[in-house]
C-alpha atoms as a PDB file:
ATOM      1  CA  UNK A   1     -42.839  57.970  57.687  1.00  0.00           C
ATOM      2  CA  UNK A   2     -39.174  56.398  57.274  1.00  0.00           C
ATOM      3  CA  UNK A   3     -36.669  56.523  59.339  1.00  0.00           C
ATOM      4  CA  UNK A   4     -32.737  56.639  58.520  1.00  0.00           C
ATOM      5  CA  UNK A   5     -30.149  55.809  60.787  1.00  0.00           C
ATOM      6  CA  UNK A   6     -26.468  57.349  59.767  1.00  0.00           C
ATOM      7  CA  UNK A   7     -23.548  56.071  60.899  1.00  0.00           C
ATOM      8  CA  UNK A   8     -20.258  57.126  58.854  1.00  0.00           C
ATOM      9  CA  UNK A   9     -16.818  58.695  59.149  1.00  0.00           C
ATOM     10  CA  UNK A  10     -18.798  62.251  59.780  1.00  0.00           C
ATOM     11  CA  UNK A  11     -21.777  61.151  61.256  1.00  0.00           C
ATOM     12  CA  UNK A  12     -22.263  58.238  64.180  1.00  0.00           C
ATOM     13  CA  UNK A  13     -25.737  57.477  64.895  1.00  0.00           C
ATOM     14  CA  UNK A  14     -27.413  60.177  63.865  1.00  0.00           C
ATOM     15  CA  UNK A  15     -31.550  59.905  62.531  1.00  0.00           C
ATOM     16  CA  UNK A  16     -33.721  61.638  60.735  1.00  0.00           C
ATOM     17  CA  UNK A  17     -37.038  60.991  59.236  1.00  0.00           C
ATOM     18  CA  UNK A  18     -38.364  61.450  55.871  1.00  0.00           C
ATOM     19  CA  UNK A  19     -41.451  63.011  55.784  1.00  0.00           C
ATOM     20  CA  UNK A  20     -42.124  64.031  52.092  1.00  0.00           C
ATOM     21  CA  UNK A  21     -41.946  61.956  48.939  1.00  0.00           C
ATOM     22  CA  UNK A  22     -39.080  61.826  47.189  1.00  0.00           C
ATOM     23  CA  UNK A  23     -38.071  64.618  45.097  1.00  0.00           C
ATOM     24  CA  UNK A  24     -40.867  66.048  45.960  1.00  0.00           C
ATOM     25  CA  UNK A  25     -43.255  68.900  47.832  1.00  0.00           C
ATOM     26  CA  UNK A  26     -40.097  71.636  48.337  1.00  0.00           C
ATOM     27  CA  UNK A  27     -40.217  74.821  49.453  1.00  0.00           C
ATOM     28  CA  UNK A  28     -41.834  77.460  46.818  1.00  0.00           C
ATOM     29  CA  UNK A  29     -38.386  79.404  46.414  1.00  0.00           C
ATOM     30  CA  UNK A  30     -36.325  76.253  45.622  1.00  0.00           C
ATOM     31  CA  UNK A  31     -36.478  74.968  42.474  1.00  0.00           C
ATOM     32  CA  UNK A  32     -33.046  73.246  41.823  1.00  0.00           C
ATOM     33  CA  UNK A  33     -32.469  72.173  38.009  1.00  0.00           C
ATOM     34  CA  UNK A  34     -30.630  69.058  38.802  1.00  0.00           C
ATOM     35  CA  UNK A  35     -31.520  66.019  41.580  1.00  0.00           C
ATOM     36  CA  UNK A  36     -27.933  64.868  43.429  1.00  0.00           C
ATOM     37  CA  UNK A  37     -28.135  61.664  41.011  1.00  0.00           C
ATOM     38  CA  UNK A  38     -27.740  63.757  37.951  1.00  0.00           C
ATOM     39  CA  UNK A  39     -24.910  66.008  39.829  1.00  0.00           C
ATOM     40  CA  UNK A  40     -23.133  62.676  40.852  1.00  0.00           C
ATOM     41  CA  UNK A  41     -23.565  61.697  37.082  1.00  0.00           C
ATOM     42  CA  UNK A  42     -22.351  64.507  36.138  1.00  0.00           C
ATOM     43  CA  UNK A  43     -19.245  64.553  38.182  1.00  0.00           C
ATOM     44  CA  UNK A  44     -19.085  67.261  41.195  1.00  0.00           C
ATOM     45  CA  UNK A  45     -16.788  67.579  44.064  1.00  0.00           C
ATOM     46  CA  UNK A  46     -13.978  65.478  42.090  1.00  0.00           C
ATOM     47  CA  UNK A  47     -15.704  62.534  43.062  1.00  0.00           C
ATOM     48  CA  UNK A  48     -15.073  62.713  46.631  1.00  0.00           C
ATOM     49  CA  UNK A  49     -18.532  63.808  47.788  1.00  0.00           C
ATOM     50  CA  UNK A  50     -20.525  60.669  49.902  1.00  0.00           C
ATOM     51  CA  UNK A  51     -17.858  57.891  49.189  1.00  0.00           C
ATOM     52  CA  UNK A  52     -18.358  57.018  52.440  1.00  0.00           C
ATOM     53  CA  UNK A  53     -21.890  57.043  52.936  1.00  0.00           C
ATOM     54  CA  UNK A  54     -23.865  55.778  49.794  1.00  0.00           C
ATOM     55  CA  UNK A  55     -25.851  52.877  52.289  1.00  0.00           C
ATOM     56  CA  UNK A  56     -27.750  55.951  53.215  1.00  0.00           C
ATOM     57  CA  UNK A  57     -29.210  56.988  49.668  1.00  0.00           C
ATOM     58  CA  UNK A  58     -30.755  55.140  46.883  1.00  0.00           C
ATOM     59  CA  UNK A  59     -28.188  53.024  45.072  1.00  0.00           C
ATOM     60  CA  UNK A  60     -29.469  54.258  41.507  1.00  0.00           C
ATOM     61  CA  UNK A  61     -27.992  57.241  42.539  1.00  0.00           C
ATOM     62  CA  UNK A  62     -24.510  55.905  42.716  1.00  0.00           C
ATOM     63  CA  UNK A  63     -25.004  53.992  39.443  1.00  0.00           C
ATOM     64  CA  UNK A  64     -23.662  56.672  37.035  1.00  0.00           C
ATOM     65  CA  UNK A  65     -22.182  58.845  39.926  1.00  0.00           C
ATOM     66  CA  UNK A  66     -18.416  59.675  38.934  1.00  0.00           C
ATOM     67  CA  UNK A  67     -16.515  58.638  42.139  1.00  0.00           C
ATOM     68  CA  UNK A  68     -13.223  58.537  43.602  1.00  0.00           C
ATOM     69  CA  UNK A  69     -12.945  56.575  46.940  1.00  0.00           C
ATOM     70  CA  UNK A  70      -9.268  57.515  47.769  1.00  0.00           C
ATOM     71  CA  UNK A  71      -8.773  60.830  46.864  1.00  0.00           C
ATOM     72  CA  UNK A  72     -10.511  64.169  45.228  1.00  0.00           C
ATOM     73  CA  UNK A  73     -10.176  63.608  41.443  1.00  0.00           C
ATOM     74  CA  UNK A  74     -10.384  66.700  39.672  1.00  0.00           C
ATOM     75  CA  UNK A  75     -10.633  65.152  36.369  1.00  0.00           C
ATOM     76  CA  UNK A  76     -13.683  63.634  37.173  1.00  0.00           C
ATOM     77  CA  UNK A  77     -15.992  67.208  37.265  1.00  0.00           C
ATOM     78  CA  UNK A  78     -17.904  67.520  34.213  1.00  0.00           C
ATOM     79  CA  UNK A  79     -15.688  70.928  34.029  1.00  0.00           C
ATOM     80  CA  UNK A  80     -12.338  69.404  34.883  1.00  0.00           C
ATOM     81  CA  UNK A  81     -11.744  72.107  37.275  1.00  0.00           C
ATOM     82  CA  UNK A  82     -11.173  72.516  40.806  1.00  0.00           C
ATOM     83  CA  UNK A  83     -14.429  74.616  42.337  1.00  0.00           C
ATOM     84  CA  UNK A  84     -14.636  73.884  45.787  1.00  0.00           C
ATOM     85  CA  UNK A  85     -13.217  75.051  49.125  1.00  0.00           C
ATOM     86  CA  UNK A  86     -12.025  73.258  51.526  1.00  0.00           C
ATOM     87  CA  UNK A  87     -14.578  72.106  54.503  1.00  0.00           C
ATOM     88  CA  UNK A  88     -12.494  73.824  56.405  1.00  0.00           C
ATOM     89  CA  UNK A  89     -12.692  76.877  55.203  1.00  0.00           C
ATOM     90  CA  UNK A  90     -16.767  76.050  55.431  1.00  0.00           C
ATOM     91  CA  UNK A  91     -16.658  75.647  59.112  1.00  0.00           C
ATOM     92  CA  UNK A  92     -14.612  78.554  59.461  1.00  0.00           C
ATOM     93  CA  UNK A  93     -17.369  80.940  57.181  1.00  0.00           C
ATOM     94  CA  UNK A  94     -19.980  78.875  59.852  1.00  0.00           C
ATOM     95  CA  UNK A  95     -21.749  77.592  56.992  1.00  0.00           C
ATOM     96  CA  UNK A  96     -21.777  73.929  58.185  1.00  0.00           C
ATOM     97  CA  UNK A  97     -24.630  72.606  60.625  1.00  0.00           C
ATOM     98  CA  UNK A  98     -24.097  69.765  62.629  1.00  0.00           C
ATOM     99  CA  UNK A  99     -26.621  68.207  61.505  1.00  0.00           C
ATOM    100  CA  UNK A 100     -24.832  67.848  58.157  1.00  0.00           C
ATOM    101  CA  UNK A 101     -21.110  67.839  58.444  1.00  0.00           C
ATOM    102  CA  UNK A 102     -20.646  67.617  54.729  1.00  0.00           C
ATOM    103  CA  UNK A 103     -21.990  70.852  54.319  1.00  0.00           C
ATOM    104  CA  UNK A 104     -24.997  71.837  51.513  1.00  0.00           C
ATOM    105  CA  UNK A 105     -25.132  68.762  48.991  1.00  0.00           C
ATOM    106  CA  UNK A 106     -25.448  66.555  51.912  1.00  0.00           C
ATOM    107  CA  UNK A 107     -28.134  68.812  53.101  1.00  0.00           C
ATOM    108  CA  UNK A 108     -30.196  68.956  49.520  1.00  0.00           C
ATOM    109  CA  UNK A 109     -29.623  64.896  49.722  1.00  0.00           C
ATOM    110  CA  UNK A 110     -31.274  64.695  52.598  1.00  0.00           C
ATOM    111  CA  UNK A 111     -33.721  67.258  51.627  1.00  0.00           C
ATOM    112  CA  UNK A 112     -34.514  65.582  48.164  1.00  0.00           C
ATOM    113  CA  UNK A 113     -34.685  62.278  49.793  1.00  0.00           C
ATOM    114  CA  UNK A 114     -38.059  63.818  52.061  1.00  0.00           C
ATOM    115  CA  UNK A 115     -35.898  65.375  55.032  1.00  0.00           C
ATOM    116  CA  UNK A 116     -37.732  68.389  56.577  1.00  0.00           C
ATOM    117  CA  UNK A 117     -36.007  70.997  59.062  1.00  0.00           C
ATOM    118  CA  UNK A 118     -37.841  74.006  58.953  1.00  0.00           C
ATOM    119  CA  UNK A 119     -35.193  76.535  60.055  1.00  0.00           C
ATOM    120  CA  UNK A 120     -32.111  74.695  58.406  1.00  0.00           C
ATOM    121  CA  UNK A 121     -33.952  74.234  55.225  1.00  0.00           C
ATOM    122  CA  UNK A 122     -34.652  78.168  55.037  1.00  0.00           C
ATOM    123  CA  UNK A 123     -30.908  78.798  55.768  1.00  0.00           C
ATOM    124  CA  UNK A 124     -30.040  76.657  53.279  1.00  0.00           C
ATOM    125  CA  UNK A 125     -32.321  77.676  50.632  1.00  0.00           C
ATOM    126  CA  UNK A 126     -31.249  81.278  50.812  1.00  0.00           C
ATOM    127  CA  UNK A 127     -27.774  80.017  50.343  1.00  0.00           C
ATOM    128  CA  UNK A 128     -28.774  78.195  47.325  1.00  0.00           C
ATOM    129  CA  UNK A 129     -30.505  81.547  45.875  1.00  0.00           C
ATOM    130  CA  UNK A 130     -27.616  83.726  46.693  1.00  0.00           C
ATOM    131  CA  UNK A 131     -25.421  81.269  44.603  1.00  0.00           C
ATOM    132  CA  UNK A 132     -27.814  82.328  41.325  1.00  0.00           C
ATOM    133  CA  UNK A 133     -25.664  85.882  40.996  1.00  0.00           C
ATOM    134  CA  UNK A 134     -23.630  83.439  39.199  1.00  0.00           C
ATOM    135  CA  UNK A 135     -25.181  82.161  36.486  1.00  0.00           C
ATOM    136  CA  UNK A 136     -25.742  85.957  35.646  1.00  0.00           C
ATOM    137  CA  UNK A 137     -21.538  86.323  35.043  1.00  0.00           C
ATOM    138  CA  UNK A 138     -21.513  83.529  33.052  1.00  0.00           C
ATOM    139  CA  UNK A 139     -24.321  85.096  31.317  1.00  0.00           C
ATOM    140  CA  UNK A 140     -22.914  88.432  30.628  1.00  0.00           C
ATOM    141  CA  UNK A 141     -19.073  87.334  30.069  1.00  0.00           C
ATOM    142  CA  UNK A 142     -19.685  84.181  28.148  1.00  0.00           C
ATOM    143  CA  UNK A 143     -20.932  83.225  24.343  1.00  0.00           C
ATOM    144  CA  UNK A 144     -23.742  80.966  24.949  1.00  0.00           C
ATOM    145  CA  UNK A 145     -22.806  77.826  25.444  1.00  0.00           C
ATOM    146  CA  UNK A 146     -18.930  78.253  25.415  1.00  0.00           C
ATOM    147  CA  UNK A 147     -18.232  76.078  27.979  1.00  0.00           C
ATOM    148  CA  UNK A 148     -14.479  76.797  27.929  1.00  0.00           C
ATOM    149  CA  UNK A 149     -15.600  80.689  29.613  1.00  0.00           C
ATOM    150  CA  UNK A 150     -15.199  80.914  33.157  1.00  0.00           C
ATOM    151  CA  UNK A 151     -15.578  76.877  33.594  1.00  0.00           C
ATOM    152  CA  UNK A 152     -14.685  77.704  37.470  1.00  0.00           C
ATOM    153  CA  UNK A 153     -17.969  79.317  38.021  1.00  0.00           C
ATOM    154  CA  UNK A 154     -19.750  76.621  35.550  1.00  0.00           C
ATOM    155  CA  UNK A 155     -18.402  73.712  37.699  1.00  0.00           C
ATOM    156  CA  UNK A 156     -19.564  75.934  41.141  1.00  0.00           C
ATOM    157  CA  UNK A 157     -22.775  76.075  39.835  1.00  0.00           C
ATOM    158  CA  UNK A 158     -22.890  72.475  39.064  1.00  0.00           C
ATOM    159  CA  UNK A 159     -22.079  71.855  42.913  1.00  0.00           C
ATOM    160  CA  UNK A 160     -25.049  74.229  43.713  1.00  0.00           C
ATOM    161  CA  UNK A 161     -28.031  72.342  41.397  1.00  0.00           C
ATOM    162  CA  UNK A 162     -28.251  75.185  38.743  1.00  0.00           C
ATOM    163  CA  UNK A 163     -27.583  73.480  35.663  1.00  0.00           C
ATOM    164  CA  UNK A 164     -24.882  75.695  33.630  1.00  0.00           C
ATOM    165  CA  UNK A 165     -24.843  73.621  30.766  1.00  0.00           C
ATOM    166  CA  UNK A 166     -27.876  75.878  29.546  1.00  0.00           C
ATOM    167  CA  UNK A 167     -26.350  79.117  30.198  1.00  0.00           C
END
């Protein structure tokens, strides 16, 4: 079993352990179509998302990421939108738990990476389901594969691990 010590601008000395393989062993209702490195690749969060932090992960994820260090960089979504609220408005909905200030892609990092919290990882995981009702809009308001229609919701669902590049 690893260990990983965090210390960042959100998180001072704070461990967990990985107790599952890598990308591997989830939970039966969470099947994700993209791992974080292909989200990072793909450009989420306008490049803002774990600037900070990357010691923690595996580099190779950070070799293709699309990143911004100073500042959120729309242009850098695959979607060249803006589809994220603020993290304060995610404290304020209580969606954030302390164990991961950065909110749900920091959880499904730490997930992915073999992180197992039985209660949290439930929470989370309904989340992630809820978030599906989406791809069903795009679905019935879009042509398929006209990624101009409602590229808000596209680049959300990027953010979430559903892949709406297929829809």
């Amino acid at each position: 079993m690893k260990r990983i010590h965090v210390s960042d601008k959100m998180q001072y000395d704070y461990f967990y352990s990985l107790v599952e393989n890598e990308g591997e062993n989830f939970h039966e209702l969470f099947k994700p179509e993209l791992t974080p490195q292909e989200m990072l690749a793909l450009g989420v969060f306008g490049g803002k998302y774990l600037t900070d932090c990357q010691n923690e992960f595996p580099s190779a994820w950070f070799v293709q990421a699309k990143l911004s260090a100073n500042h959120k960089d729309i242009s850098l979504n695959y979607f060249s939108v803006d589809a994220s609220q603020s993290l304060k408005k995610w404290r304020a909905k209580g969606w954030i738990h302390p164990q991961d200030p950065r909110g749900w892609f920091q959880w499904y990092c730490r997930y992915y990476l073999g992180r197992r919290t039985h209660e949290e990882d439930l929470r989370q995981i309904k989340r992630w389901r809820s978030f599906k009702r989406h791809c069903g809009a795009v679905i019935k308001y879009c042509e398929p594969y006209n990624f101009s229609c409602r590229k808000k919701q596209r680049q959300a669902l990027l953010h979430w691990a559903y892949d709406s590049r297929r829809i």
